[in-house]
PDB file of N, CA and C in Angstrom:
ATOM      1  N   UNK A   1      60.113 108.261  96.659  1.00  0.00           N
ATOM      2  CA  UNK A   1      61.437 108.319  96.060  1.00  0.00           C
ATOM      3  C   UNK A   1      62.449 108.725  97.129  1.00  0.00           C
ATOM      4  N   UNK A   2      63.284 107.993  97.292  1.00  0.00           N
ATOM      5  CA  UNK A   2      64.757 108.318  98.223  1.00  0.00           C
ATOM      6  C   UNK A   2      65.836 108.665  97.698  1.00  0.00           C
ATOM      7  N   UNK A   3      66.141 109.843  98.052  1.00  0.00           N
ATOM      8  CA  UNK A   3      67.227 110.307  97.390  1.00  0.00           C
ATOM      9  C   UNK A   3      68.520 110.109  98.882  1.00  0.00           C
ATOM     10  N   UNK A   4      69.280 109.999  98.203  1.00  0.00           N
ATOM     11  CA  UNK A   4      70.559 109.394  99.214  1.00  0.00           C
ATOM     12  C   UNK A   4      71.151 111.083  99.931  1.00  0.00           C
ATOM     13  N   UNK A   5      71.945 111.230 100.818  1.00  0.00           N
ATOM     14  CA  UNK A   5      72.360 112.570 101.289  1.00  0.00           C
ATOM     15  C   UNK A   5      73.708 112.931 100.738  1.00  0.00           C
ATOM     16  N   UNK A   6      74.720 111.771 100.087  1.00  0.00           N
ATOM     17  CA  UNK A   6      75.634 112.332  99.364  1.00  0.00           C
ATOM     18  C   UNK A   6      75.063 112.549  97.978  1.00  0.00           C
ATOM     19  N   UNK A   7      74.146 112.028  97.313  1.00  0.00           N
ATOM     20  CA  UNK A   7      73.484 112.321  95.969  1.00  0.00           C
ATOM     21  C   UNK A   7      73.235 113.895  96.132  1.00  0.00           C
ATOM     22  N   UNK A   8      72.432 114.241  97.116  1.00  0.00           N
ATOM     23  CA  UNK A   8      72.404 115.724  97.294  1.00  0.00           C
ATOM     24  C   UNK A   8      73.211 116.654  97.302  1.00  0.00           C
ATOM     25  N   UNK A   9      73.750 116.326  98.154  1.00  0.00           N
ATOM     26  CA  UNK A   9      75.360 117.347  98.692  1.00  0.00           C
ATOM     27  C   UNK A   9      76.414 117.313  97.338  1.00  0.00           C
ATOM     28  N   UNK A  10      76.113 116.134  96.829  1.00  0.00           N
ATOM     29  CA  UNK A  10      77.234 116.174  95.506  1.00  0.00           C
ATOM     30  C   UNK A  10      76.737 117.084  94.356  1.00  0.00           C
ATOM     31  N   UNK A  11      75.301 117.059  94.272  1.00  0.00           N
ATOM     32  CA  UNK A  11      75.434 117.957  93.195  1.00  0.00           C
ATOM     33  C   UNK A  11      75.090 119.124  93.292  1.00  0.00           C
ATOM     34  N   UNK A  12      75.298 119.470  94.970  1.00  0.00           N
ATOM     35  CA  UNK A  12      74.735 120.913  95.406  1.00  0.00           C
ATOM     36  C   UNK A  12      76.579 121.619  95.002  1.00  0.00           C
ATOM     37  N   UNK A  13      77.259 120.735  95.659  1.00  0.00           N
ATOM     38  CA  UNK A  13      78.880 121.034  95.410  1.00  0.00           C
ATOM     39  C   UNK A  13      79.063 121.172  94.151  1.00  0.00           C
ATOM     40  N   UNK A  14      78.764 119.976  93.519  1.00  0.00           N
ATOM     41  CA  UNK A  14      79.295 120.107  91.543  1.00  0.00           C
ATOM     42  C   UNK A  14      78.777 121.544  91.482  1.00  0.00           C
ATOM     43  N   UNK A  15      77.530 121.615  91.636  1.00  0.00           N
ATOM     44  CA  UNK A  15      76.765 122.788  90.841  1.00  0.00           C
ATOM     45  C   UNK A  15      77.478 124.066  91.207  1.00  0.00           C
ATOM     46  N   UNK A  16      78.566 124.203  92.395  1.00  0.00           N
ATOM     47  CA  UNK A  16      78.960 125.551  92.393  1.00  0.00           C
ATOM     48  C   UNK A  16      80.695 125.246  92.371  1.00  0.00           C
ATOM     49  N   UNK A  17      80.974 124.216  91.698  1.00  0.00           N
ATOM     50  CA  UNK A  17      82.284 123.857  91.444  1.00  0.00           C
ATOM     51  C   UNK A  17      83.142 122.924  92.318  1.00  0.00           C
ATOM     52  N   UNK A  18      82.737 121.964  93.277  1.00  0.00           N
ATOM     53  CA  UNK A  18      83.887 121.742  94.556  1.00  0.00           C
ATOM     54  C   UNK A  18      83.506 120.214  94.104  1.00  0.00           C
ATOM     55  N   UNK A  19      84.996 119.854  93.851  1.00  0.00           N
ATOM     56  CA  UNK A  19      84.546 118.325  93.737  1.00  0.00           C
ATOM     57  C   UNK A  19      85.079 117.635  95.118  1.00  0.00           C
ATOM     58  N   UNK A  20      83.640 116.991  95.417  1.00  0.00           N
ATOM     59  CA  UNK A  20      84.219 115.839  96.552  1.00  0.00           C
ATOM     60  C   UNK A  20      84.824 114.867  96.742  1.00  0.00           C
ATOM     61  N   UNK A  21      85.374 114.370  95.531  1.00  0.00           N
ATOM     62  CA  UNK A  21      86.353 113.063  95.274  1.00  0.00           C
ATOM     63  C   UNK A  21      87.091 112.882  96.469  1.00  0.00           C
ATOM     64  N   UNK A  22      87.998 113.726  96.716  1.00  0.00           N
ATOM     65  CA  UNK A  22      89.241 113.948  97.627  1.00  0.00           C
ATOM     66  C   UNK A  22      88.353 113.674  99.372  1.00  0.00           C
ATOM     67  N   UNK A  23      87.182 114.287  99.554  1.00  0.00           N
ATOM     68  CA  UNK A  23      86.841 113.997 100.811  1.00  0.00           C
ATOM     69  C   UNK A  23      85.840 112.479 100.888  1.00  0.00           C
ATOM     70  N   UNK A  24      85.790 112.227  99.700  1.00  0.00           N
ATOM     71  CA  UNK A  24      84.966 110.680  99.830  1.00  0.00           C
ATOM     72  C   UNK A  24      86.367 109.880  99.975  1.00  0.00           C
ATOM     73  N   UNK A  25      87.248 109.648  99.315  1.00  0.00           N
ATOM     74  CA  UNK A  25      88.625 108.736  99.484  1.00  0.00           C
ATOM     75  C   UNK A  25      88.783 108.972 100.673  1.00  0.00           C
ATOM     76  N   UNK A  26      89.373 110.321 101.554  1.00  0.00           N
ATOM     77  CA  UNK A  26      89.782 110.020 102.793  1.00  0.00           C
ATOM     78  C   UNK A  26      88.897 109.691 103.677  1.00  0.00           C
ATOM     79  N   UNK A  27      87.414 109.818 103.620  1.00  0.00           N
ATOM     80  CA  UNK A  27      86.552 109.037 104.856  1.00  0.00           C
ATOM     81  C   UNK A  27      86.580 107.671 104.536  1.00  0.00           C
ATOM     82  N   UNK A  28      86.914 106.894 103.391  1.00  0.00           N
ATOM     83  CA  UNK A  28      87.330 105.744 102.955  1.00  0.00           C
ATOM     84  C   UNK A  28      88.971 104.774 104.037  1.00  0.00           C
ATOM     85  N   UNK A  29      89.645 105.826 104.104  1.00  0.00           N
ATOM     86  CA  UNK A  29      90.826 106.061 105.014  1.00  0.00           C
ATOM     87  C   UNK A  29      90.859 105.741 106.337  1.00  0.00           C
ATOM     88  N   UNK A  30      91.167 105.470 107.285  1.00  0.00           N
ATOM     89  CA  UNK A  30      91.709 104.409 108.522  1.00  0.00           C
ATOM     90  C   UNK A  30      91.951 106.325 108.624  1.00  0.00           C
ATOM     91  N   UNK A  31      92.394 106.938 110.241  1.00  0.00           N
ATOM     92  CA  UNK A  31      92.535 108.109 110.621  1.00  0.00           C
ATOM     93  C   UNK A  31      93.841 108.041 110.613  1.00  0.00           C
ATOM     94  N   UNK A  32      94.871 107.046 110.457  1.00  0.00           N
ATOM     95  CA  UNK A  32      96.343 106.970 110.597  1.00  0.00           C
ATOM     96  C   UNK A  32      96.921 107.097 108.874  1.00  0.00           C
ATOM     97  N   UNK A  33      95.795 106.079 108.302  1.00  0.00           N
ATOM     98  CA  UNK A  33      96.667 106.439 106.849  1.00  0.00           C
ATOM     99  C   UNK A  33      96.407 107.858 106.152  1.00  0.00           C
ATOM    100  N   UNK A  34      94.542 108.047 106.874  1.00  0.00           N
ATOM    101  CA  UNK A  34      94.699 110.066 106.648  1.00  0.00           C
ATOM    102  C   UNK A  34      96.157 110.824 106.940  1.00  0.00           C
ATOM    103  N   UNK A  35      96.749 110.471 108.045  1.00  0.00           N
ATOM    104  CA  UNK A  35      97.512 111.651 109.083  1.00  0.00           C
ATOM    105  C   UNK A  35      99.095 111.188 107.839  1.00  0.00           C
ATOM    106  N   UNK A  36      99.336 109.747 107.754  1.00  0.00           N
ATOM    107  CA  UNK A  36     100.160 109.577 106.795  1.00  0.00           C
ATOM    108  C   UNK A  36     100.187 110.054 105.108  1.00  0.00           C
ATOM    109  N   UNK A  37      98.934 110.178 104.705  1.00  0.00           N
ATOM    110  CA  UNK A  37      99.011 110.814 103.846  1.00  0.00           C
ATOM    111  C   UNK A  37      99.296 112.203 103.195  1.00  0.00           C
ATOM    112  N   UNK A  38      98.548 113.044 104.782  1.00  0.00           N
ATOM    113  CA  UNK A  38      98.489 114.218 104.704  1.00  0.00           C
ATOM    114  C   UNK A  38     100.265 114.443 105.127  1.00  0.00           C
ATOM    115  N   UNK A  39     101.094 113.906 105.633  1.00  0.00           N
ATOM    116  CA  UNK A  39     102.189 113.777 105.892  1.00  0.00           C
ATOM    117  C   UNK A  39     103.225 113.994 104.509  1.00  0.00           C
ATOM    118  N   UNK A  40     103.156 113.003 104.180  1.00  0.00           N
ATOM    119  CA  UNK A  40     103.198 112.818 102.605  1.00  0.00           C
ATOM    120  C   UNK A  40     102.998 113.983 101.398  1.00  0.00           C
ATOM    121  N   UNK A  41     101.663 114.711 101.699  1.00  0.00           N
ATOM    122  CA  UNK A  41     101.473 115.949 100.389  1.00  0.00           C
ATOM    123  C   UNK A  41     101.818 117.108 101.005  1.00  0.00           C
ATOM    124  N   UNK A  42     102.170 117.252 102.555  1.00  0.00           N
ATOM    125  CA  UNK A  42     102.726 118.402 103.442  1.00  0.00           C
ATOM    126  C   UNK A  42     104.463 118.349 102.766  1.00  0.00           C
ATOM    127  N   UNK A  43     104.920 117.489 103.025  1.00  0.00           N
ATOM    128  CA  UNK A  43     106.238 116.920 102.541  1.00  0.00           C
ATOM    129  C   UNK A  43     106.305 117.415 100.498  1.00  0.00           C
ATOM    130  N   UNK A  44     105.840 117.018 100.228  1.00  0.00           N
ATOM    131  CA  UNK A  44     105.255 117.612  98.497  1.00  0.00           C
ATOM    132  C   UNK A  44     105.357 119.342  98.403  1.00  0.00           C
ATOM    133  N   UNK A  45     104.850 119.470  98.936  1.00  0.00           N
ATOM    134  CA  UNK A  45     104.205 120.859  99.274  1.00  0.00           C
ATOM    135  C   UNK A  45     105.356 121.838  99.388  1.00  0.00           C
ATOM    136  N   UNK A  46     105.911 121.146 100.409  1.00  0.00           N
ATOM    137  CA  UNK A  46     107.741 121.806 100.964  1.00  0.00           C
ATOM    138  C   UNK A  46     108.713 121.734 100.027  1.00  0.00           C
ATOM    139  N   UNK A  47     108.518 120.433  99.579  1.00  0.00           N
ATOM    140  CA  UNK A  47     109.759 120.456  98.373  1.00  0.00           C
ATOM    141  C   UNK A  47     109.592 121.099  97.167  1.00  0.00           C
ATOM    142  N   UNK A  48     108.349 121.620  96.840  1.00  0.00           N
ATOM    143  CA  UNK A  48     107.552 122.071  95.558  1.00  0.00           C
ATOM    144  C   UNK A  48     108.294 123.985  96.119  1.00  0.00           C
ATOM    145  N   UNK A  49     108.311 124.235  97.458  1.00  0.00           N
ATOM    146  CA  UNK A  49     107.907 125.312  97.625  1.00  0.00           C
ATOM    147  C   UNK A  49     110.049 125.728  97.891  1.00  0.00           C
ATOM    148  N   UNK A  50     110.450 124.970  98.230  1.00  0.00           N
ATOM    149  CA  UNK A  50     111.865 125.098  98.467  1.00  0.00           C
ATOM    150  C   UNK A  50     112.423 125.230  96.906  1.00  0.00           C
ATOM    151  N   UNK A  51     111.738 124.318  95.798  1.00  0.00           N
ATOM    152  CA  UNK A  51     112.553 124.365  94.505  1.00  0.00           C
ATOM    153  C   UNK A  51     112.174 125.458  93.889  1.00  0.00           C
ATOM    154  N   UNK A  52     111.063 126.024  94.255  1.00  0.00           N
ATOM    155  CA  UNK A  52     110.582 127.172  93.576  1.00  0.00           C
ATOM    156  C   UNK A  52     111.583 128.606  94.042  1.00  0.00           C
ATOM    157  N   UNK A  53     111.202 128.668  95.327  1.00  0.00           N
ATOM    158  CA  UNK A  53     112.806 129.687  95.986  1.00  0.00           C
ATOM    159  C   UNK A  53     113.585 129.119  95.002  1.00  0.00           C
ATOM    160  N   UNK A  54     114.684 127.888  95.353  1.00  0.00           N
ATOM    161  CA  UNK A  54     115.941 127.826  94.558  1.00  0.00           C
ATOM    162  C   UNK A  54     116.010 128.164  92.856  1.00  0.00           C
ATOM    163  N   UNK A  55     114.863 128.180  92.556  1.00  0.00           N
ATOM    164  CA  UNK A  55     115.155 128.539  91.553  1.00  0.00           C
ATOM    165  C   UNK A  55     114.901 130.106  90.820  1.00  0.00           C
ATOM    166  N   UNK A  56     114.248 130.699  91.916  1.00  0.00           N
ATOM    167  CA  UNK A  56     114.106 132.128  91.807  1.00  0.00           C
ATOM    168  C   UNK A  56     115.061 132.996  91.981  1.00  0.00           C
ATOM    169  N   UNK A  57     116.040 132.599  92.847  1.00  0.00           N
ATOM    170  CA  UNK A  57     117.221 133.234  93.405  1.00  0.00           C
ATOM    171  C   UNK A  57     118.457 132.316  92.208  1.00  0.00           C
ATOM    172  N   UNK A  58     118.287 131.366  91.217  1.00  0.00           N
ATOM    173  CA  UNK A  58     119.406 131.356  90.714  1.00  0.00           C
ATOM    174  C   UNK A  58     118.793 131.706  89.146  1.00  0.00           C
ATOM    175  N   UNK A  59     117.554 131.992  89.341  1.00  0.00           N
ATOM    176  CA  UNK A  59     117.467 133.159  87.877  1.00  0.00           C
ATOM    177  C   UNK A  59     116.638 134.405  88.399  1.00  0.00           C
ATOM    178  N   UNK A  60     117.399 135.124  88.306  1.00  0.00           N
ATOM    179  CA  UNK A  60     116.932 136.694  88.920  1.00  0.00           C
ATOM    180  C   UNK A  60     116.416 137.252  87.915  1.00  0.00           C
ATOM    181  N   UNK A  61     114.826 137.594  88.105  1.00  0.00           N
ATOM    182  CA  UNK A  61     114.404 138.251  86.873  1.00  0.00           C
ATOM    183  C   UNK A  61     114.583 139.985  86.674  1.00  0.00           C
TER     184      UNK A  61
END
């Protein structure tokens, strides 16, 4: 019987919670559309983190 090495690793991960979805898509990924993507949710990230300030400072709890 052959068991595959992501069959393993996947449900060694499930079993303590970490889903690998996110790192199977980007080895799927060209290393440029990685760096563009990660570009992309860095950019997300900033604007998520700038509206959160602006909006802390225009409701003062």
């Amino acid at each position: 019987m052959v068991i595959s090495f992501k069959k393993i690793n996947e449900s060694y991960y499930k079993s303590i919670g970490v889903d690998l979805t996110i790192l199977w898509e980007n080895l799927h990924r060209s290393p440029t559309e990685r760096i563009l993507h990660h570009q992309q949710m860095l950019t997300l990230v900033e604007e998520a983190k700038k509206a959160a300030k602006n909006k802390t400072r225009s409701h003062p709890q």
